[in-house]
Protein backbone atom coordinates (compact mmCIF):
# COMPACT_ATOMS: atom_id res chain seq x y z
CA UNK A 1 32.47 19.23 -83.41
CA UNK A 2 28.84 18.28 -84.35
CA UNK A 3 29.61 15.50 -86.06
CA UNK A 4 30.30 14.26 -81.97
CA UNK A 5 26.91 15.87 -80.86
CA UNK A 6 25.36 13.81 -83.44
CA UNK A 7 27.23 10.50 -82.80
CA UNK A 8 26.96 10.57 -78.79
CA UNK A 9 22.67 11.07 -79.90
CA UNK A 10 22.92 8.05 -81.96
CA UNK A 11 24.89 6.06 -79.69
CA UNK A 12 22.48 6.84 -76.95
CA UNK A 13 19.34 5.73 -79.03
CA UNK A 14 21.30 2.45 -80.14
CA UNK A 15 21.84 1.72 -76.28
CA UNK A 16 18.20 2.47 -75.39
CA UNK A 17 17.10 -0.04 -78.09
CA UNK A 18 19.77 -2.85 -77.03
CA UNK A 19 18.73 -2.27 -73.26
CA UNK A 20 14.72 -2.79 -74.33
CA UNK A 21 14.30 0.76 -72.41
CA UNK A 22 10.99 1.61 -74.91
CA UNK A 23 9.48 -1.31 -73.00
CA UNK A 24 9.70 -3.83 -75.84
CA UNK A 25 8.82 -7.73 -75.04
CA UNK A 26 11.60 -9.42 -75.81
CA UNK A 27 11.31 -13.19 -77.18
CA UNK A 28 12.52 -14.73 -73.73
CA UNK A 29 8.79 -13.48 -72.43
CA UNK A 30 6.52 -14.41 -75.35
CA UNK A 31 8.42 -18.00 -74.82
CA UNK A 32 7.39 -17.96 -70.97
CA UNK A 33 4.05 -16.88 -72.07
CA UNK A 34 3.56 -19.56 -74.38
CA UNK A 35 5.23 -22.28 -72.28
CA UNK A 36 2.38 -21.15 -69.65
CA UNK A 37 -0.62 -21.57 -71.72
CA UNK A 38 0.73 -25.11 -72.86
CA UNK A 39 0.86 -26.03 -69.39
CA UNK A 40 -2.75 -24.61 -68.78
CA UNK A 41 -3.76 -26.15 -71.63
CA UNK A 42 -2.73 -29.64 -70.63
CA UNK A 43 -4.25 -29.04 -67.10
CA UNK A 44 -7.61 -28.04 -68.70
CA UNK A 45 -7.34 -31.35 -70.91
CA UNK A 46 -6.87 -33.28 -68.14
CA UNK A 47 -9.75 -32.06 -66.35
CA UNK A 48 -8.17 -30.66 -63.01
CA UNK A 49 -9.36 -27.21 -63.90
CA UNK A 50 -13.25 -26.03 -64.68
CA UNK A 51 -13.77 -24.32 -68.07
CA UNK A 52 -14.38 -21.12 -65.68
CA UNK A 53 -10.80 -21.51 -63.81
CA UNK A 54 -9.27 -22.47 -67.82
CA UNK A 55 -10.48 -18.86 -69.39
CA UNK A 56 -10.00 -16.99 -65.99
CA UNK A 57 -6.46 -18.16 -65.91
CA UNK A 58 -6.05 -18.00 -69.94
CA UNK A 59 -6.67 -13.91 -69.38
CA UNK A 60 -4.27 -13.30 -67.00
CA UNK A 61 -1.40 -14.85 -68.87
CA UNK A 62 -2.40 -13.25 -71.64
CA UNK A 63 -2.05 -10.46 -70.47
């Protein structure tokens, strides 16, 4: 009978982890993130944004 007990507890921390519920950043959002600050990037280079917009901008993303 415990062996159950301790199976359900394991299956319910394997779930947890597979549903990201411990708020972990999957790679889908770092790939966003970094598709973002290309784009930024390649604004900055192109001069359309100031060097005070660029950082301002760069922080948020970041974040």
């Amino acid at each position: 009978m415990m062996i159950f007990g301790i199976l359900g507890i394991l299956l319910i921390v394997y779930l947890l982890f597979k549903t990201d519920m411990f708020g972990r950043k999957d790679d889908s959002f770092r790939k966003g993130n970094d598709e973002a600050l290309e784009a930024l990037s390649k604004r900055y280079a192109q001069g359309t944004l100031s060097r005070e917009e660029y950082l301002s901008m760069k922080e948020d993303i970041s974040n």
